[in-house]
PDB file of N, CA and C in Angstrom:
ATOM      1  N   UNK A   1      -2.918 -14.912  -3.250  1.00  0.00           N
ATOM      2  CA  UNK A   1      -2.904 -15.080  -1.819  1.00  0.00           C
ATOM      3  C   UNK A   1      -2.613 -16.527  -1.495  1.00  0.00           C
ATOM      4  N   UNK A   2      -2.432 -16.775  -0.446  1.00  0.00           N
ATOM      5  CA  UNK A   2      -1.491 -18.083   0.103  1.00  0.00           C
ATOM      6  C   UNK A   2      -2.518 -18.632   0.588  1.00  0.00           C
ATOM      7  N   UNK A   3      -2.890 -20.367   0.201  1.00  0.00           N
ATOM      8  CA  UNK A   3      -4.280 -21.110   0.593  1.00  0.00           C
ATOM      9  C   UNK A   3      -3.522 -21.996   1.931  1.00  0.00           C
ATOM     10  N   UNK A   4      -4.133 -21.419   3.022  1.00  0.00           N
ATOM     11  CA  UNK A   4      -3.575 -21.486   4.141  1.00  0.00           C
ATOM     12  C   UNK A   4      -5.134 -21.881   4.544  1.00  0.00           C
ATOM     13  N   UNK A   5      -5.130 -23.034   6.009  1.00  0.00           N
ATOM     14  CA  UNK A   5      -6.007 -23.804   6.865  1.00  0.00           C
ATOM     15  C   UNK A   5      -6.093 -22.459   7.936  1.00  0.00           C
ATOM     16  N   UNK A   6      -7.110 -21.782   8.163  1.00  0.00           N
ATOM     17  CA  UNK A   6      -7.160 -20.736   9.299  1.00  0.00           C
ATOM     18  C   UNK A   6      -7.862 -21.526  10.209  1.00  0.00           C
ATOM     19  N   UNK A   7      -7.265 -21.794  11.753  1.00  0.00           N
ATOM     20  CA  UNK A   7      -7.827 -22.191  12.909  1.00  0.00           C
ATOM     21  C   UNK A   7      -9.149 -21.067  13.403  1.00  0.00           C
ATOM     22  N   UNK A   8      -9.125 -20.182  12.956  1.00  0.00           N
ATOM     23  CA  UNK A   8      -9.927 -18.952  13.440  1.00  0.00           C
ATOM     24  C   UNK A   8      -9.759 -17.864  12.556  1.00  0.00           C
ATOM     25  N   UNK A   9     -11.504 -17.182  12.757  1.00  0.00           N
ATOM     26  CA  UNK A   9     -11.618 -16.089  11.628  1.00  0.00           C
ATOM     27  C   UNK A   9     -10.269 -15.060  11.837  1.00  0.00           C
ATOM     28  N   UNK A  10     -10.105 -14.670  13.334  1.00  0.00           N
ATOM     29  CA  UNK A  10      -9.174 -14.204  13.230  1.00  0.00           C
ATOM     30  C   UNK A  10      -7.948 -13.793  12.733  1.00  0.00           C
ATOM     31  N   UNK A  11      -7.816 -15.309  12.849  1.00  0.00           N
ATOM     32  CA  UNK A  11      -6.032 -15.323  12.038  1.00  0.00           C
ATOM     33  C   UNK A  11      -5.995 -15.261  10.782  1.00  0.00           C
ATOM     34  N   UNK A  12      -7.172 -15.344  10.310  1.00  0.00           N
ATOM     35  CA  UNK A  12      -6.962 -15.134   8.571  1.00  0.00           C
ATOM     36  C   UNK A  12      -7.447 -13.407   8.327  1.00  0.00           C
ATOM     37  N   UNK A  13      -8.110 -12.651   9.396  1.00  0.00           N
ATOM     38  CA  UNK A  13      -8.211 -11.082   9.474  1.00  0.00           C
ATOM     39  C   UNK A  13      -6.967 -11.035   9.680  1.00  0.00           C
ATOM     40  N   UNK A  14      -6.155 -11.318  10.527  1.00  0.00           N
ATOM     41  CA  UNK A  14      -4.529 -10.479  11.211  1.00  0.00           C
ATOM     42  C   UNK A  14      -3.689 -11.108   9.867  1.00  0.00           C
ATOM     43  N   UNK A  15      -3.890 -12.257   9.222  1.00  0.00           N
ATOM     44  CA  UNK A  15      -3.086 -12.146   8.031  1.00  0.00           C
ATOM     45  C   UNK A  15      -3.502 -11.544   6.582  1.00  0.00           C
ATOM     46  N   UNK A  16      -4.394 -11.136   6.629  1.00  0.00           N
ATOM     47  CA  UNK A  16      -4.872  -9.697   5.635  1.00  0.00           C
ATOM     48  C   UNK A  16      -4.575  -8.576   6.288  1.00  0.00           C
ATOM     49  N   UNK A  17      -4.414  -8.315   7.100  1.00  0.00           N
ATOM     50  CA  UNK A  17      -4.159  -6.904   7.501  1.00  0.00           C
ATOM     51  C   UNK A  17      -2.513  -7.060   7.635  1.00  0.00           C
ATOM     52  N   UNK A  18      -1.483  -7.407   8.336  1.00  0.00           N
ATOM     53  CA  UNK A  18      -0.138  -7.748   7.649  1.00  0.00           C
ATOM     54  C   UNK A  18      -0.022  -7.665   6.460  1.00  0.00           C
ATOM     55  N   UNK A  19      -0.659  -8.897   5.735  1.00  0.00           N
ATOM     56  CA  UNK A  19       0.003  -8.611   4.582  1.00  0.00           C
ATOM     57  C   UNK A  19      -0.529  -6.929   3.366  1.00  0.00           C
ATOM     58  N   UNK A  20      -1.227  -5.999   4.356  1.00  0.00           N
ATOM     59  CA  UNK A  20      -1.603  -4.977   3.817  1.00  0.00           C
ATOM     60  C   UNK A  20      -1.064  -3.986   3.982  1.00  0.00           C
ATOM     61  N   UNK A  21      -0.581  -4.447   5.737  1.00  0.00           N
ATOM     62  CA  UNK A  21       0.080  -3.138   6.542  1.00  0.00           C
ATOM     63  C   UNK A  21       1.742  -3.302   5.950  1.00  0.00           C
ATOM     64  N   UNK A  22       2.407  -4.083   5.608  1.00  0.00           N
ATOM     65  CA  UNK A  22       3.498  -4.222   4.354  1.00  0.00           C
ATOM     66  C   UNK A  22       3.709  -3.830   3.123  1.00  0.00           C
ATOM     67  N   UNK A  23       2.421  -3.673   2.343  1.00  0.00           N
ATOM     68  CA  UNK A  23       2.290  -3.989   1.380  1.00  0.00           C
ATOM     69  C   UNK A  23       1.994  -2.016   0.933  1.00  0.00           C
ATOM     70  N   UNK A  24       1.796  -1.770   1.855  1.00  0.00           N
ATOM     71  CA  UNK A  24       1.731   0.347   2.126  1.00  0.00           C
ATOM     72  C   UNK A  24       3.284   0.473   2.531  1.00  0.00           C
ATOM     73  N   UNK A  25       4.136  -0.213   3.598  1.00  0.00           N
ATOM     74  CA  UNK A  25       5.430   0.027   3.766  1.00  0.00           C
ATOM     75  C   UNK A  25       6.367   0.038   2.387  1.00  0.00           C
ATOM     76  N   UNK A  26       5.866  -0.964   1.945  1.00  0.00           N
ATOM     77  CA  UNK A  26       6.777  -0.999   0.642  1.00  0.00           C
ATOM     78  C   UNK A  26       6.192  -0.113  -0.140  1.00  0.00           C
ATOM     79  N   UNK A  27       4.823   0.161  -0.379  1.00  0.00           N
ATOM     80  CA  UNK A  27       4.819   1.301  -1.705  1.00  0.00           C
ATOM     81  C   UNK A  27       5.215   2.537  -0.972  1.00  0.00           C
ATOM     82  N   UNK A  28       5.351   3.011   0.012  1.00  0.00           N
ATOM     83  CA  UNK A  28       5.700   3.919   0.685  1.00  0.00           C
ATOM     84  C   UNK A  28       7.662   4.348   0.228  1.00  0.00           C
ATOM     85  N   UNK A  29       8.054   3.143   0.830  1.00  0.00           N
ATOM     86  CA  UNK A  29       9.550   3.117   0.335  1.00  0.00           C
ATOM     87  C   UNK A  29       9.807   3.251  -1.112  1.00  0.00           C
ATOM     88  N   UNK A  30       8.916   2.662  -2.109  1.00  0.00           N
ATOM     89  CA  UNK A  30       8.955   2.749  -3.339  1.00  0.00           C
ATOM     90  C   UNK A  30       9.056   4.442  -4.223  1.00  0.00           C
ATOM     91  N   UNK A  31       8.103   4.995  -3.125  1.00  0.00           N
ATOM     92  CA  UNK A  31       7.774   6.135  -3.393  1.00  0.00           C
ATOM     93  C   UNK A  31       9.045   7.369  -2.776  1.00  0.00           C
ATOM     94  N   UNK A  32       9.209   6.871  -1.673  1.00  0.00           N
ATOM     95  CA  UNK A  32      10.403   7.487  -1.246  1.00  0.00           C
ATOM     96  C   UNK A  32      11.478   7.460  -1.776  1.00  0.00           C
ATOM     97  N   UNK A  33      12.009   6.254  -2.373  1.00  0.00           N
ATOM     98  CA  UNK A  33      13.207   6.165  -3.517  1.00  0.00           C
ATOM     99  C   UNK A  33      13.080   7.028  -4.794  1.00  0.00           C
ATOM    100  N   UNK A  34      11.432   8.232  -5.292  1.00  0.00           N
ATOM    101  CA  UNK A  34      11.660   8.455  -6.157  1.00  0.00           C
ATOM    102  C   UNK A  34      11.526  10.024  -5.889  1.00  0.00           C
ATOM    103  N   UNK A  35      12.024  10.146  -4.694  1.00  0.00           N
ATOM    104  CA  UNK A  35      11.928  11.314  -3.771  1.00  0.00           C
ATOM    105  C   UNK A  35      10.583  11.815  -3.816  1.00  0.00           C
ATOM    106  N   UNK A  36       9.633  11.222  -3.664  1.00  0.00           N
ATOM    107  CA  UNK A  36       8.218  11.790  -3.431  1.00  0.00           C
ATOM    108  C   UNK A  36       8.053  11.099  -1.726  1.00  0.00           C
ATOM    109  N   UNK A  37       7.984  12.810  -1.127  1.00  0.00           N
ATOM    110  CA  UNK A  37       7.256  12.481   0.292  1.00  0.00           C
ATOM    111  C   UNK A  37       6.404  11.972   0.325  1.00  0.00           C
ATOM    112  N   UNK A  38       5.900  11.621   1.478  1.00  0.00           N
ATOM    113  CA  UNK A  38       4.976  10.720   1.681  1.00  0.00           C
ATOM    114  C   UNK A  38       4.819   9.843   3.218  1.00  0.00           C
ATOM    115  N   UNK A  39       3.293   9.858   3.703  1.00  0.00           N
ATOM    116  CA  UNK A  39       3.252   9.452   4.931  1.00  0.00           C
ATOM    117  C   UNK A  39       1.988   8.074   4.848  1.00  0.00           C
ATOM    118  N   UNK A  40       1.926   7.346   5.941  1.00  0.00           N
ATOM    119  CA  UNK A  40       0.647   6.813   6.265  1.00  0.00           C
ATOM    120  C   UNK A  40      -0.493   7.753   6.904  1.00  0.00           C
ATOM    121  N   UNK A  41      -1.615   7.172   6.692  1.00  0.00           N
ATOM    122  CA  UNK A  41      -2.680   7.865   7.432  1.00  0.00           C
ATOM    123  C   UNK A  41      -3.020   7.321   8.507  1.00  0.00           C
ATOM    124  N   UNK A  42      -3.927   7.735   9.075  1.00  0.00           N
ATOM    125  CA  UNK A  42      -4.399   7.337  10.515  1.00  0.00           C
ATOM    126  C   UNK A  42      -5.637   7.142   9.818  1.00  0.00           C
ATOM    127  N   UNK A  43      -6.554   6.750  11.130  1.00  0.00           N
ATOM    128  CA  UNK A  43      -8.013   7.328  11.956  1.00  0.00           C
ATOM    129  C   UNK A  43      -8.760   6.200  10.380  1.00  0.00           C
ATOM    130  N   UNK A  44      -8.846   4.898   9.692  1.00  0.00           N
ATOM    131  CA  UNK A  44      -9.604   4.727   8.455  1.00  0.00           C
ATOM    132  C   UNK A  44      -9.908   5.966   7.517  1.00  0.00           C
ATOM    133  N   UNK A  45      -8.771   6.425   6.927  1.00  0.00           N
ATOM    134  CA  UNK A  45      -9.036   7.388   6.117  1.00  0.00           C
ATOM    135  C   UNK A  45     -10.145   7.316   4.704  1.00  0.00           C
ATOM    136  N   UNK A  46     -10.870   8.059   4.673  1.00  0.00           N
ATOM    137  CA  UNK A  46     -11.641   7.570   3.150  1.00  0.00           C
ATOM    138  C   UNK A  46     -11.054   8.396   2.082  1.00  0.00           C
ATOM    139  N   UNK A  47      -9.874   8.420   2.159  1.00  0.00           N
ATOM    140  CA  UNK A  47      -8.455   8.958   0.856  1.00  0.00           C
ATOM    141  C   UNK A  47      -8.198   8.243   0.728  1.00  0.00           C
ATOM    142  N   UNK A  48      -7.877   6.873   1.474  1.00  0.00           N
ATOM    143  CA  UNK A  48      -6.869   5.796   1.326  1.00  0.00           C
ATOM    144  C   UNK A  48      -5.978   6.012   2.380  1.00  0.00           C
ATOM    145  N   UNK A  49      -4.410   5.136   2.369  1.00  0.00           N
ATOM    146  CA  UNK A  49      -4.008   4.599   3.222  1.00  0.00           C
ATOM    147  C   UNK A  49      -1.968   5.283   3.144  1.00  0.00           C
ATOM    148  N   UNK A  50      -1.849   6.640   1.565  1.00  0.00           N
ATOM    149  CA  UNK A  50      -1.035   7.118   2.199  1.00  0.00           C
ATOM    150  C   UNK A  50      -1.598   8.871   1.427  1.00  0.00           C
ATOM    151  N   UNK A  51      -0.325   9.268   2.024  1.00  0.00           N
ATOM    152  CA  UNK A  51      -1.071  10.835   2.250  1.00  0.00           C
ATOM    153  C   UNK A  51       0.241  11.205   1.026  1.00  0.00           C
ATOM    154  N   UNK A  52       0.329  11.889   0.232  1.00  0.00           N
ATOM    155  CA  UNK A  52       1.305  12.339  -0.447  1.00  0.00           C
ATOM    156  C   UNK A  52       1.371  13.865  -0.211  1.00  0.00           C
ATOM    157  N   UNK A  53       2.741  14.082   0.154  1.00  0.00           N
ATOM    158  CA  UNK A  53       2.710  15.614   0.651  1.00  0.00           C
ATOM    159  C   UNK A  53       2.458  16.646  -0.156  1.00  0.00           C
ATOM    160  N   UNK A  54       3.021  16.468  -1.754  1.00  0.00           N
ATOM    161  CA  UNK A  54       2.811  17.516  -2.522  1.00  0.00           C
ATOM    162  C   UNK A  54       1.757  17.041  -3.434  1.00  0.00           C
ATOM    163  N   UNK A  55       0.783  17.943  -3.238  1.00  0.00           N
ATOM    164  CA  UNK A  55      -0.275  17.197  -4.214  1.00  0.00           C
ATOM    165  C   UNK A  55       0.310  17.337  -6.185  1.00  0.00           C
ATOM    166  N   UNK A  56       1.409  17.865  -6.089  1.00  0.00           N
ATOM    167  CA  UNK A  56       1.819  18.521  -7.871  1.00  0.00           C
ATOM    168  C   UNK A  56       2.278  16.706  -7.924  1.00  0.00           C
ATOM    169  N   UNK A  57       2.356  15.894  -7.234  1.00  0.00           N
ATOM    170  CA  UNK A  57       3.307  14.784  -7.628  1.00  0.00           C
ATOM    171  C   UNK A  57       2.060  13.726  -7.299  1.00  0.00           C
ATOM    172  N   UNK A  58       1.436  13.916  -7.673  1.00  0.00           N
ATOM    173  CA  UNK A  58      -0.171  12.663  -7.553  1.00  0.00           C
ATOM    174  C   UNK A  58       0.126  12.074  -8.949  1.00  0.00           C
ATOM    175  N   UNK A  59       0.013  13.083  -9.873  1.00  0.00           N
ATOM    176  CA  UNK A  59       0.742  12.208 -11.354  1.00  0.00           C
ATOM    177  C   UNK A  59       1.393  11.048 -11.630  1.00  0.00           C
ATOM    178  N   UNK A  60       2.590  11.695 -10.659  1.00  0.00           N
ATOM    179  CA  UNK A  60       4.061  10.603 -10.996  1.00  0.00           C
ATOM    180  C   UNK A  60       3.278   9.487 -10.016  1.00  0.00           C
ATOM    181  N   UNK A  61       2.975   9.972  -8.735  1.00  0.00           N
ATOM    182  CA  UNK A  61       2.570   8.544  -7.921  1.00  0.00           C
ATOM    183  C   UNK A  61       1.793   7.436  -8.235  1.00  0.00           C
ATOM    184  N   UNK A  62       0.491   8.329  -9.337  1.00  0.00           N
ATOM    185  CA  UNK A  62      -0.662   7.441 -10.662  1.00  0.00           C
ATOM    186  C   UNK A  62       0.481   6.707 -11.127  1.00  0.00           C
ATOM    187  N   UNK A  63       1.353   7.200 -11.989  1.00  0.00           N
ATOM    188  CA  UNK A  63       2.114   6.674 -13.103  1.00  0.00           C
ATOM    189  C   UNK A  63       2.866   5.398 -12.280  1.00  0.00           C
ATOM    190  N   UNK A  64       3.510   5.518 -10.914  1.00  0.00           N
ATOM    191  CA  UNK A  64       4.648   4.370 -10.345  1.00  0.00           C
ATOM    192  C   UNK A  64       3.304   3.366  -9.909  1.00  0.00           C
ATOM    193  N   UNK A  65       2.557   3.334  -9.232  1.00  0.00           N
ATOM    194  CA  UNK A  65       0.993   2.676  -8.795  1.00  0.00           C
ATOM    195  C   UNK A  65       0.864   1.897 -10.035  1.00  0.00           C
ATOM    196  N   UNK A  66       0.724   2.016 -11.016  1.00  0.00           N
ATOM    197  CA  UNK A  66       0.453   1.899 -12.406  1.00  0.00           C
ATOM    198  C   UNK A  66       1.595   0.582 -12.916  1.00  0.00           C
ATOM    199  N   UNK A  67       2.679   1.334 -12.781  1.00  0.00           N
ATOM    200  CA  UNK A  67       3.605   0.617 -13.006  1.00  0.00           C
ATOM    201  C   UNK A  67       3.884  -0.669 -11.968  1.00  0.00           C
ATOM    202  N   UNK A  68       3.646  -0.381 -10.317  1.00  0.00           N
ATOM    203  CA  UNK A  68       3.542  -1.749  -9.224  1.00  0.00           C
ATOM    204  C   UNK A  68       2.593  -2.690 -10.403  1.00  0.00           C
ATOM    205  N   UNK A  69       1.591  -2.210 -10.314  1.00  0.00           N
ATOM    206  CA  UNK A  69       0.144  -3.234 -10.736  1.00  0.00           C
ATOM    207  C   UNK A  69       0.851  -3.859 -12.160  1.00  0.00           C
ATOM    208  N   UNK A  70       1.185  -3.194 -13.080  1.00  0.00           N
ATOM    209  CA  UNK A  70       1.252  -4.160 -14.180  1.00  0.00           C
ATOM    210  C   UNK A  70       2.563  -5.116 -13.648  1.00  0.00           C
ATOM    211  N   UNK A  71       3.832  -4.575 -13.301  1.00  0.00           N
ATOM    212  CA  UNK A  71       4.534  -5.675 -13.080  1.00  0.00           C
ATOM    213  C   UNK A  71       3.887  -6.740 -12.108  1.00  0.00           C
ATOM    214  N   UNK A  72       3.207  -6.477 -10.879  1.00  0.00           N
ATOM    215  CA  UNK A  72       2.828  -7.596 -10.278  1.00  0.00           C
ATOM    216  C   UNK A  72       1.160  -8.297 -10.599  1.00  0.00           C
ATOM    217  N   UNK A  73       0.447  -7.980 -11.488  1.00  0.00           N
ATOM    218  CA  UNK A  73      -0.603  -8.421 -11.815  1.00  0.00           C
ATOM    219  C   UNK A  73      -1.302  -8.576 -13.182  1.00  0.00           C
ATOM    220  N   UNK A  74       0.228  -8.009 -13.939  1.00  0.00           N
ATOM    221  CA  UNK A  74       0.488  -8.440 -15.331  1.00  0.00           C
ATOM    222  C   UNK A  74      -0.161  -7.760 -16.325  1.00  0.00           C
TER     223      UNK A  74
END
Protein backbone atom coordinates (compact mmCIF):
# COMPACT_ATOMS: atom_id res chain seq x y z
CA UNK A 1 0.00 0.00 0.00
CA UNK A 2 1.11 3.58 -0.81
CA UNK A 3 2.53 5.59 2.52
CA UNK A 4 0.54 8.56 1.86
CA UNK A 5 0.01 11.80 4.67
CA UNK A 6 -4.03 11.44 5.15
CA UNK A 7 -5.51 15.00 6.05
CA UNK A 8 -8.54 12.99 7.45
CA UNK A 9 -9.66 9.55 8.55
CA UNK A 10 -11.72 9.80 5.76
CA UNK A 11 -9.61 10.04 2.92
CA UNK A 12 -7.57 7.23 3.84
CA UNK A 13 -11.31 5.08 4.24
CA UNK A 14 -12.33 6.42 0.49
CA UNK A 15 -8.76 5.35 -0.54
CA UNK A 16 -9.21 1.73 0.75
CA UNK A 17 -12.38 1.36 -0.53
CA UNK A 18 -11.23 2.53 -4.31
CA UNK A 19 -8.52 0.84 -4.23
CA UNK A 20 -10.90 -2.32 -3.37
CA UNK A 21 -13.79 -1.31 -5.43
CA UNK A 22 -11.00 -1.79 -8.53
CA UNK A 23 -9.37 -4.30 -7.35
CA UNK A 24 -13.10 -6.67 -7.68
CA UNK A 25 -13.38 -4.79 -11.26
CA UNK A 26 -10.33 -6.26 -12.34
CA UNK A 27 -10.73 -9.76 -10.85
CA UNK A 28 -14.09 -9.60 -12.27
CA UNK A 29 -12.67 -8.85 -15.87
CA UNK A 30 -10.03 -11.41 -15.17
CA UNK A 31 -12.64 -13.83 -14.69
CA UNK A 32 -14.64 -12.80 -17.56
CA UNK A 33 -11.72 -13.26 -20.01
CA UNK A 34 -11.85 -16.92 -18.92
CA UNK A 35 -15.48 -17.01 -19.79
CA UNK A 36 -16.64 -17.53 -16.25
CA UNK A 37 -19.79 -15.35 -15.50
CA UNK A 38 -19.80 -13.44 -12.93
CA UNK A 39 -21.34 -10.41 -11.03
CA UNK A 40 -20.73 -8.00 -7.97
CA UNK A 41 -22.80 -8.25 -4.94
CA UNK A 42 -24.75 -5.83 -3.19
CA UNK A 43 -26.28 -5.20 0.33
CA UNK A 44 -22.30 -6.28 2.46
CA UNK A 45 -22.57 -9.70 1.40
CA UNK A 46 -21.12 -12.34 3.96
CA UNK A 47 -20.09 -14.56 0.59
CA UNK A 48 -17.86 -11.93 -0.34
CA UNK A 49 -17.82 -9.38 -2.93
CA UNK A 50 -18.49 -11.43 -6.33
CA UNK A 51 -21.22 -13.85 -7.04
CA UNK A 52 -20.13 -16.54 -9.63
CA UNK A 53 -23.01 -17.71 -11.68
CA UNK A 54 -22.25 -21.31 -12.11
CA UNK A 55 -21.37 -22.73 -9.00
CA UNK A 56 -19.54 -26.06 -11.27
CA UNK A 57 -16.76 -23.23 -11.98
CA UNK A 58 -15.83 -22.21 -8.15
CA UNK A 59 -12.80 -24.61 -8.90
CA UNK A 60 -11.36 -22.87 -11.84
CA UNK A 61 -12.16 -19.42 -10.01
CA UNK A 62 -10.03 -21.13 -6.58
CA UNK A 63 -7.40 -22.09 -9.12
CA UNK A 64 -7.18 -18.21 -11.18
CA UNK A 65 -7.57 -16.40 -7.28
CA UNK A 66 -4.67 -18.63 -6.54
CA UNK A 67 -2.84 -17.84 -9.37
CA UNK A 68 -3.68 -13.48 -8.88
CA UNK A 69 -2.12 -14.04 -5.24
CA UNK A 70 1.04 -15.85 -6.09
CA UNK A 71 1.91 -13.63 -9.01
CA UNK A 72 1.15 -10.49 -7.00
CA UNK A 73 2.24 -11.52 -3.45
CA UNK A 74 4.79 -13.97 -4.47
Amino acid sequence: MTNQRWDTDEDRMIHKLTVHKNLITWVIQQLEKENIPCQRTTGNDPNGDILVINPEQAPSVKEIIRGINRQFNG
